[in-house]
Each structure stands twice: as C-alpha cells, then as structure tokens.
PDB file of N, CA and C in Angstrom:
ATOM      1  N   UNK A   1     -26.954  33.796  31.356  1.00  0.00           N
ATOM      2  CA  UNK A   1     -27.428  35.110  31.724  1.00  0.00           C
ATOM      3  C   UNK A   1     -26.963  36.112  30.673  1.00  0.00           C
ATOM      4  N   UNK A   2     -28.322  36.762  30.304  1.00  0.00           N
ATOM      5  CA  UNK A   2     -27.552  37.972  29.527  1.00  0.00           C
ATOM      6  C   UNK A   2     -28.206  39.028  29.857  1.00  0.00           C
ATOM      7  N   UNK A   3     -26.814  40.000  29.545  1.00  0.00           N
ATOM      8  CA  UNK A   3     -26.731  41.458  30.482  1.00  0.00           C
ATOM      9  C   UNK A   3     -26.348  42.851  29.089  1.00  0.00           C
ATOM     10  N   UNK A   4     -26.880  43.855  29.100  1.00  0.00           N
ATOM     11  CA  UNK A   4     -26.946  44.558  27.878  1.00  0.00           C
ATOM     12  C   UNK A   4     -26.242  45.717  28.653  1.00  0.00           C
ATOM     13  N   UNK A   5     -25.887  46.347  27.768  1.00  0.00           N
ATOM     14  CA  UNK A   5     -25.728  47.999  28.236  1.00  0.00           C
ATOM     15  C   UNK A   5     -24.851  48.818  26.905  1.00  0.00           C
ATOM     16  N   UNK A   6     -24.105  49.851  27.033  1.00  0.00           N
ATOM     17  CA  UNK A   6     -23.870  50.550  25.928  1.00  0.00           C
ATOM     18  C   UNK A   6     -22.630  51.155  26.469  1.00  0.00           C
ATOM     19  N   UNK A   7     -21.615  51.526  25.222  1.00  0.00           N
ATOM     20  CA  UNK A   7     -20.213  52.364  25.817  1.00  0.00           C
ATOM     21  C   UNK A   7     -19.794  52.431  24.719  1.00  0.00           C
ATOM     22  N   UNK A   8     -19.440  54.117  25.273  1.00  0.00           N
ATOM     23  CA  UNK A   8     -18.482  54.832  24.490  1.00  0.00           C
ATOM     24  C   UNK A   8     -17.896  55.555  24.499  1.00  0.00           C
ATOM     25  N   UNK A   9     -16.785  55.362  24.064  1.00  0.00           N
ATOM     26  CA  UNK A   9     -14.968  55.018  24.833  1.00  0.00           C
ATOM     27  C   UNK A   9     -13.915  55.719  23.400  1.00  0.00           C
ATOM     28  N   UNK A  10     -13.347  56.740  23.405  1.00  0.00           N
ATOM     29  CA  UNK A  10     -12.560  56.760  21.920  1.00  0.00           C
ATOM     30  C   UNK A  10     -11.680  56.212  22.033  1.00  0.00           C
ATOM     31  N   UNK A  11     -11.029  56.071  21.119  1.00  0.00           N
ATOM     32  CA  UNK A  11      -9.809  55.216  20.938  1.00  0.00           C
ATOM     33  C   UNK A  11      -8.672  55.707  21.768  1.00  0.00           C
ATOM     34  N   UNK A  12      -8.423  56.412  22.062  1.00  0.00           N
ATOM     35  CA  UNK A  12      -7.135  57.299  22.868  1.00  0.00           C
ATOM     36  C   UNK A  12      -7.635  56.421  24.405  1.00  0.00           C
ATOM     37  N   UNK A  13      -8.799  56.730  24.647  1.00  0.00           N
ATOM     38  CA  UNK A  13      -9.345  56.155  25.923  1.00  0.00           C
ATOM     39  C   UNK A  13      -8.803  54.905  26.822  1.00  0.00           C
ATOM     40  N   UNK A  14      -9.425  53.840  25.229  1.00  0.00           N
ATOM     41  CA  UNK A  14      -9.240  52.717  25.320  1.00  0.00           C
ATOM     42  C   UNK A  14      -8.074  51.803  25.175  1.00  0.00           C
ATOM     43  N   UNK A  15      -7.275  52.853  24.382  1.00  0.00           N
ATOM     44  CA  UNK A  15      -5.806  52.063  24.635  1.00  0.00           C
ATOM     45  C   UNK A  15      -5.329  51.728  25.221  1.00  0.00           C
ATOM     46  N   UNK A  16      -5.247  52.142  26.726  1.00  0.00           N
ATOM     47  CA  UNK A  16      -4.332  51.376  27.481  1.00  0.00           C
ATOM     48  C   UNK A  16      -5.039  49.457  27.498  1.00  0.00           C
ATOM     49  N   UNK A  17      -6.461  49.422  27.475  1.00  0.00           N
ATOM     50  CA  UNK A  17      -7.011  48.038  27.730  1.00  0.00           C
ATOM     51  C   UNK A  17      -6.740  47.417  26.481  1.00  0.00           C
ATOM     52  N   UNK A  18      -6.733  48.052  25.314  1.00  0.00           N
ATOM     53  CA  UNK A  18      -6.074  47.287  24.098  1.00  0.00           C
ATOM     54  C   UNK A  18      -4.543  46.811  24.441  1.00  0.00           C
ATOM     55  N   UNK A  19      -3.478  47.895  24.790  1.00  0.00           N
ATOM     56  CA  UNK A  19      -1.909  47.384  25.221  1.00  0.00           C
ATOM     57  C   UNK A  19      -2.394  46.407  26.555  1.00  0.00           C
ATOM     58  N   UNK A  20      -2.850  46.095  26.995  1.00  0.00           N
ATOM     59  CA  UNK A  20      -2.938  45.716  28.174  1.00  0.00           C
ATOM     60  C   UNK A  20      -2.349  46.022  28.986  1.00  0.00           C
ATOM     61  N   UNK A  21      -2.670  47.320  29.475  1.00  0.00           N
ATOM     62  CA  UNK A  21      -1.782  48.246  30.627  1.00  0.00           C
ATOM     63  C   UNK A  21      -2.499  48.061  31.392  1.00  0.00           C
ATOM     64  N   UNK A  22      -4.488  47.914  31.104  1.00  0.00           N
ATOM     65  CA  UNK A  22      -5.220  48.470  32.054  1.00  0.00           C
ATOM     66  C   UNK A  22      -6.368  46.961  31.413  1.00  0.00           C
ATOM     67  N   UNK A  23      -6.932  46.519  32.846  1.00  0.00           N
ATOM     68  CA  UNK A  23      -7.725  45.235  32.573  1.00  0.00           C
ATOM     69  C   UNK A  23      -9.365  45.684  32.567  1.00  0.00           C
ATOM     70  N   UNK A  24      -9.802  45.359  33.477  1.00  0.00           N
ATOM     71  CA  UNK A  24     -10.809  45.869  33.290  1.00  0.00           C
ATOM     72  C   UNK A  24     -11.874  47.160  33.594  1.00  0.00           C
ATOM     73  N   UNK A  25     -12.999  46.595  32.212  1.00  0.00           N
ATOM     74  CA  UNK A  25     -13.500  48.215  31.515  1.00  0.00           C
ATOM     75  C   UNK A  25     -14.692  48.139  32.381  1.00  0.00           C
ATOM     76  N   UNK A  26     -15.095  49.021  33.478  1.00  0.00           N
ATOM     77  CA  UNK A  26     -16.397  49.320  34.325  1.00  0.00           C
ATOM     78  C   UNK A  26     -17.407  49.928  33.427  1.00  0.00           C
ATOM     79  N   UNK A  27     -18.581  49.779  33.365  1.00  0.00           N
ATOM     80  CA  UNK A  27     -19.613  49.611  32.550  1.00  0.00           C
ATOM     81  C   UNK A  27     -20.938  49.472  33.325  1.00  0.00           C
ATOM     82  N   UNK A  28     -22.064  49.959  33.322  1.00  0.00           N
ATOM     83  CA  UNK A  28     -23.004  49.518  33.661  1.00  0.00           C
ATOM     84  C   UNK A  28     -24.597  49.418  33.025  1.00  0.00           C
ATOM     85  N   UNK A  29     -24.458  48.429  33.743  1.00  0.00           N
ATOM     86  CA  UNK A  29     -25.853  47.324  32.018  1.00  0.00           C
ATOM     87  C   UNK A  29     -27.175  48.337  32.884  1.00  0.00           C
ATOM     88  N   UNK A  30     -27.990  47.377  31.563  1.00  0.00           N
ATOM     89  CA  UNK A  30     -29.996  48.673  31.586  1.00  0.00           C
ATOM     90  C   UNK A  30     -30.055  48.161  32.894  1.00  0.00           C
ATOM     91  N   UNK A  31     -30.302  47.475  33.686  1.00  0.00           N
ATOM     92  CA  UNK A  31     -30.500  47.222  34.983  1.00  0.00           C
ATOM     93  C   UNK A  31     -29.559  48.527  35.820  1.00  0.00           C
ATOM     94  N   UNK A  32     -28.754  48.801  35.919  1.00  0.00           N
ATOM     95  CA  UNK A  32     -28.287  49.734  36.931  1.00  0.00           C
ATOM     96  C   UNK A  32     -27.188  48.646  37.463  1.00  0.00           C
ATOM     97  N   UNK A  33     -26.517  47.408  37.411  1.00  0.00           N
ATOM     98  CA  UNK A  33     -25.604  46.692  37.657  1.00  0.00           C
ATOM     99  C   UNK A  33     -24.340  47.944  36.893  1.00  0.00           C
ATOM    100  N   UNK A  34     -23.588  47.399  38.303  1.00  0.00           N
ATOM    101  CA  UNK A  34     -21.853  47.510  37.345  1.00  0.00           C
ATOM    102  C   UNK A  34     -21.019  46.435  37.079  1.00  0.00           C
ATOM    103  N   UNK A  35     -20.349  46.783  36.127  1.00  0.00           N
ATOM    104  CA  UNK A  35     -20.206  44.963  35.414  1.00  0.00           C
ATOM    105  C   UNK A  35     -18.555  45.532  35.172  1.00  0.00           C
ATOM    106  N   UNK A  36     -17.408  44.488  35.619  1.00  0.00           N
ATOM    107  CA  UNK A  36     -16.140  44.779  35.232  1.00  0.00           C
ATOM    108  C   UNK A  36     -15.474  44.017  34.411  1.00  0.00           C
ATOM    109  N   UNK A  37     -15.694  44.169  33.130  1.00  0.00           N
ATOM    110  CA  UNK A  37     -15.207  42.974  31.879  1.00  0.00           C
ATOM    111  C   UNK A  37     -13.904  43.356  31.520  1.00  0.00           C
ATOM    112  N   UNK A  38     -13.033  42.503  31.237  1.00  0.00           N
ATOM    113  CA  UNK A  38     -12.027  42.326  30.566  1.00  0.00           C
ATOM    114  C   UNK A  38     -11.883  43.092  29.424  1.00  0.00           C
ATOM    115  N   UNK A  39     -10.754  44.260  29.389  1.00  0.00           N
ATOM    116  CA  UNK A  39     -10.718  44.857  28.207  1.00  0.00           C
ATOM    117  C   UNK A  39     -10.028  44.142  26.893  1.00  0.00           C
ATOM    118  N   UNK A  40      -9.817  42.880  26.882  1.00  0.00           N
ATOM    119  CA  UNK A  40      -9.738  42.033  25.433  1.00  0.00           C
ATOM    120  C   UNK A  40     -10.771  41.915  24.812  1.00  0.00           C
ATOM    121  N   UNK A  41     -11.939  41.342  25.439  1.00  0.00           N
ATOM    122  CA  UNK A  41     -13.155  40.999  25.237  1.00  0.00           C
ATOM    123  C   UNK A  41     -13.673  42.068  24.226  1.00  0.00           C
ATOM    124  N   UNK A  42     -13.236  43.642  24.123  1.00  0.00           N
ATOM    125  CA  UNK A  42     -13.991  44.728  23.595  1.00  0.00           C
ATOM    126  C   UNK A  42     -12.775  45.056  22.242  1.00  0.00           C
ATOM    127  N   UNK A  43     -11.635  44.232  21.935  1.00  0.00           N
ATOM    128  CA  UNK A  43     -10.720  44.506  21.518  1.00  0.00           C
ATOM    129  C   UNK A  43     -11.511  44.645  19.682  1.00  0.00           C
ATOM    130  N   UNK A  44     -12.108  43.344  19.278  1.00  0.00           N
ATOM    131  CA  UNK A  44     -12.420  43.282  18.052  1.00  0.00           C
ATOM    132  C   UNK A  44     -13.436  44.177  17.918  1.00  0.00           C
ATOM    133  N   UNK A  45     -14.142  45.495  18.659  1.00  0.00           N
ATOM    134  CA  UNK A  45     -14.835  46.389  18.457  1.00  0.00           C
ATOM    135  C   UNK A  45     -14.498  47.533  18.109  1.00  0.00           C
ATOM    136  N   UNK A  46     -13.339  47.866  18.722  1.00  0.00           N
ATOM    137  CA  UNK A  46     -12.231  48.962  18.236  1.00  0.00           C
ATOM    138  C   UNK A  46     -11.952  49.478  16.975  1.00  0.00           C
ATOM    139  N   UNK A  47     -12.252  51.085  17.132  1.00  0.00           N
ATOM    140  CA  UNK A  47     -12.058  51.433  15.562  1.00  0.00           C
ATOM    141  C   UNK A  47     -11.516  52.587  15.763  1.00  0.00           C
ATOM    142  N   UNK A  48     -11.205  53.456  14.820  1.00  0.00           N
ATOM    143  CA  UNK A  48     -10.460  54.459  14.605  1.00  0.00           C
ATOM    144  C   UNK A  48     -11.092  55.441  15.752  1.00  0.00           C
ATOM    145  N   UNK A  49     -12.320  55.551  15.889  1.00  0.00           N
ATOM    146  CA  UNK A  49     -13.625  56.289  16.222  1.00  0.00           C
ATOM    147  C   UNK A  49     -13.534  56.034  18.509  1.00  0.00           C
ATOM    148  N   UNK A  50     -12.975  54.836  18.109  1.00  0.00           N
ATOM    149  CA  UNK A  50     -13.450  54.724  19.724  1.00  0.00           C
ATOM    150  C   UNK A  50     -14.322  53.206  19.619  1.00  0.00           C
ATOM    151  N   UNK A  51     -14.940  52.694  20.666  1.00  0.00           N
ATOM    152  CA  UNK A  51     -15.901  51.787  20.635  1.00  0.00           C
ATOM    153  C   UNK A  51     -17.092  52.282  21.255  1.00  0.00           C
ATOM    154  N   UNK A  52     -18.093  52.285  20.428  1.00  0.00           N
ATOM    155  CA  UNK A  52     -19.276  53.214  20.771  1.00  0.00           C
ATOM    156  C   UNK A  52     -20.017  52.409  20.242  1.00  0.00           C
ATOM    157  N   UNK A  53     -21.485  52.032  21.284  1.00  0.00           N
ATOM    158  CA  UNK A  53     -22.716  51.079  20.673  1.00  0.00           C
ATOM    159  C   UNK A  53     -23.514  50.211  22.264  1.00  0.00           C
ATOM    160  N   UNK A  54     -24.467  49.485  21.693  1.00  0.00           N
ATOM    161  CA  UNK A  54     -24.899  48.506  22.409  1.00  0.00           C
ATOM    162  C   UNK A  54     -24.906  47.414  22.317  1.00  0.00           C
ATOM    163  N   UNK A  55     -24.113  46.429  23.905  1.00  0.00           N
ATOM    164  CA  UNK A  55     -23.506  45.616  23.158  1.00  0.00           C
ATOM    165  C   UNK A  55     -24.446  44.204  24.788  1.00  0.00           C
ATOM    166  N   UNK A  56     -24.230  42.633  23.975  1.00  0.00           N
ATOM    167  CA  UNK A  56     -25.034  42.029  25.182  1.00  0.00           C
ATOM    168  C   UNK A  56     -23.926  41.132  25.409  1.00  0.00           C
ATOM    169  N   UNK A  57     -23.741  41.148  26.727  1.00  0.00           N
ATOM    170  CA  UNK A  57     -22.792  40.188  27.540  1.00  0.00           C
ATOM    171  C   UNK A  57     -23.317  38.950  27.943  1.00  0.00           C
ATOM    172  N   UNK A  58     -22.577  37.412  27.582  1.00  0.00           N
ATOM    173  CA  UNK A  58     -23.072  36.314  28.100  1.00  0.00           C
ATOM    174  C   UNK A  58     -22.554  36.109  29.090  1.00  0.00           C
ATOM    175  N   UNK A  59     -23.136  35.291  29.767  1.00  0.00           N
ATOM    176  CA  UNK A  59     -22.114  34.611  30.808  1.00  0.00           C
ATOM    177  C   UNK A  59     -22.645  33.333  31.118  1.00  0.00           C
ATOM    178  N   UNK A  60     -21.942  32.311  31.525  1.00  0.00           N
ATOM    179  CA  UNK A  60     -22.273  30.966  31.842  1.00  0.00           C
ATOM    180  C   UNK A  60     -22.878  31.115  33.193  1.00  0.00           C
ATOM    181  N   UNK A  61     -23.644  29.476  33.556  1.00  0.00           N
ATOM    182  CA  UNK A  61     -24.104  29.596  34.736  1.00  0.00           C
ATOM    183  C   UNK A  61     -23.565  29.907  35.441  1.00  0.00           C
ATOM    184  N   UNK A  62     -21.701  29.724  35.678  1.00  0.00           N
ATOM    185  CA  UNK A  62     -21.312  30.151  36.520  1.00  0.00           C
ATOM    186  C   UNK A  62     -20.726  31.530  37.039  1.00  0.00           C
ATOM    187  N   UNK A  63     -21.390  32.120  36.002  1.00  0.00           N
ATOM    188  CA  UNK A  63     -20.762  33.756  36.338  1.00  0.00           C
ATOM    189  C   UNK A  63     -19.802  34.152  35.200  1.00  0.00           C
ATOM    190  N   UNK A  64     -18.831  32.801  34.295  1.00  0.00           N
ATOM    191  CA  UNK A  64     -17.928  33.323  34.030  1.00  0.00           C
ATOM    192  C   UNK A  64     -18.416  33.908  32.011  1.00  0.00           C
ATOM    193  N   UNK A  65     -17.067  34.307  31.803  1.00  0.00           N
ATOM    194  CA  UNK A  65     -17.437  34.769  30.446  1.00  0.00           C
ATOM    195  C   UNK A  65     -17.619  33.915  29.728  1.00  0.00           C
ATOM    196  N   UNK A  66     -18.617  34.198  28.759  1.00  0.00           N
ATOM    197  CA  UNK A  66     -19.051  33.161  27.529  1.00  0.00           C
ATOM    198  C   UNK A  66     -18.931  34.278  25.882  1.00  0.00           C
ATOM    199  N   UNK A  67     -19.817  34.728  25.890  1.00  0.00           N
ATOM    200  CA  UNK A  67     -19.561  36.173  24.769  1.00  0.00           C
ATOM    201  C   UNK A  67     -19.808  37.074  25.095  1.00  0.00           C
ATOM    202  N   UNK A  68     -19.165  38.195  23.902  1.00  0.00           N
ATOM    203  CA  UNK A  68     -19.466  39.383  24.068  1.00  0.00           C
ATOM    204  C   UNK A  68     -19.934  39.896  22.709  1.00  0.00           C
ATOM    205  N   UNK A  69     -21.110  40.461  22.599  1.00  0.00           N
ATOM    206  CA  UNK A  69     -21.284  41.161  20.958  1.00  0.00           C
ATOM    207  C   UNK A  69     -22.201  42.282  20.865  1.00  0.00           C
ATOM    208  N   UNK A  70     -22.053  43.151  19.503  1.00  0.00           N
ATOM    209  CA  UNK A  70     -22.003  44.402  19.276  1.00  0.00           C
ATOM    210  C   UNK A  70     -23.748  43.892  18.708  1.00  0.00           C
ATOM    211  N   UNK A  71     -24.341  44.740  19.446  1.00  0.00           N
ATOM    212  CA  UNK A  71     -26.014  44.546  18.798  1.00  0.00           C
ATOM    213  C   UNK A  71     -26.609  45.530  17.750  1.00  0.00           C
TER     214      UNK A  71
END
C-alpha cells in the first residue's frame, strides 16, 4: 500500500523526534487519512530548513513499515 501526503516541519519543530523525546509524527495523506509514523523514519530528510516536501509511505501487506521517501 502506498500512501502520499506532504509536511512541513522546521527544524526546531522536529527535534524532539530526531532526539527521540517524541515518537510519532501525525500527518495526513491526499486521502484525508491520519497516519502516525515514526519520527526516525523522517530523520534522513532533515535539514537545516526543517523537513518540507512530498513524500510516499510504503507499507507491507501487513500494515507495517516498509519505506519512506522524499518525491
């Protein structure tokens, strides 16, 4: 299953899910779903700027995570 949507988050924002203070990042894909992913998953997107873009979420048949990438 893949699920799209867009976020943007500055860096001050997102830090705590980079330290791992704070797990997961609420988000919601073009469908109108809310989706609660793991803030590691968004770690290699991170830039000085924040993480800002559109990005498509995999997931296996069973729901769980497979990828995540910057489109």
């Amino acid at each position: 299953m893949e699920l799209h949507f867009s976020l943007q988050v500055s860096y001050d924002a997102f830090l705590p899910y980079y330290q791992g203070l704070a797990e997961k990042v609420e988000v919601r894909d073009d469908q109108g779903r809310v989706l609660h992913i793991n803030g590691k998953y968004f770690r290699p997107f991170l830039t000085p700027q924040g993480i800002r873009g559109k990005f498509k979420l995999v997931l296996n048949n069973d729901g769980s995570f497979k990828s995540l990438n910057k489109l």
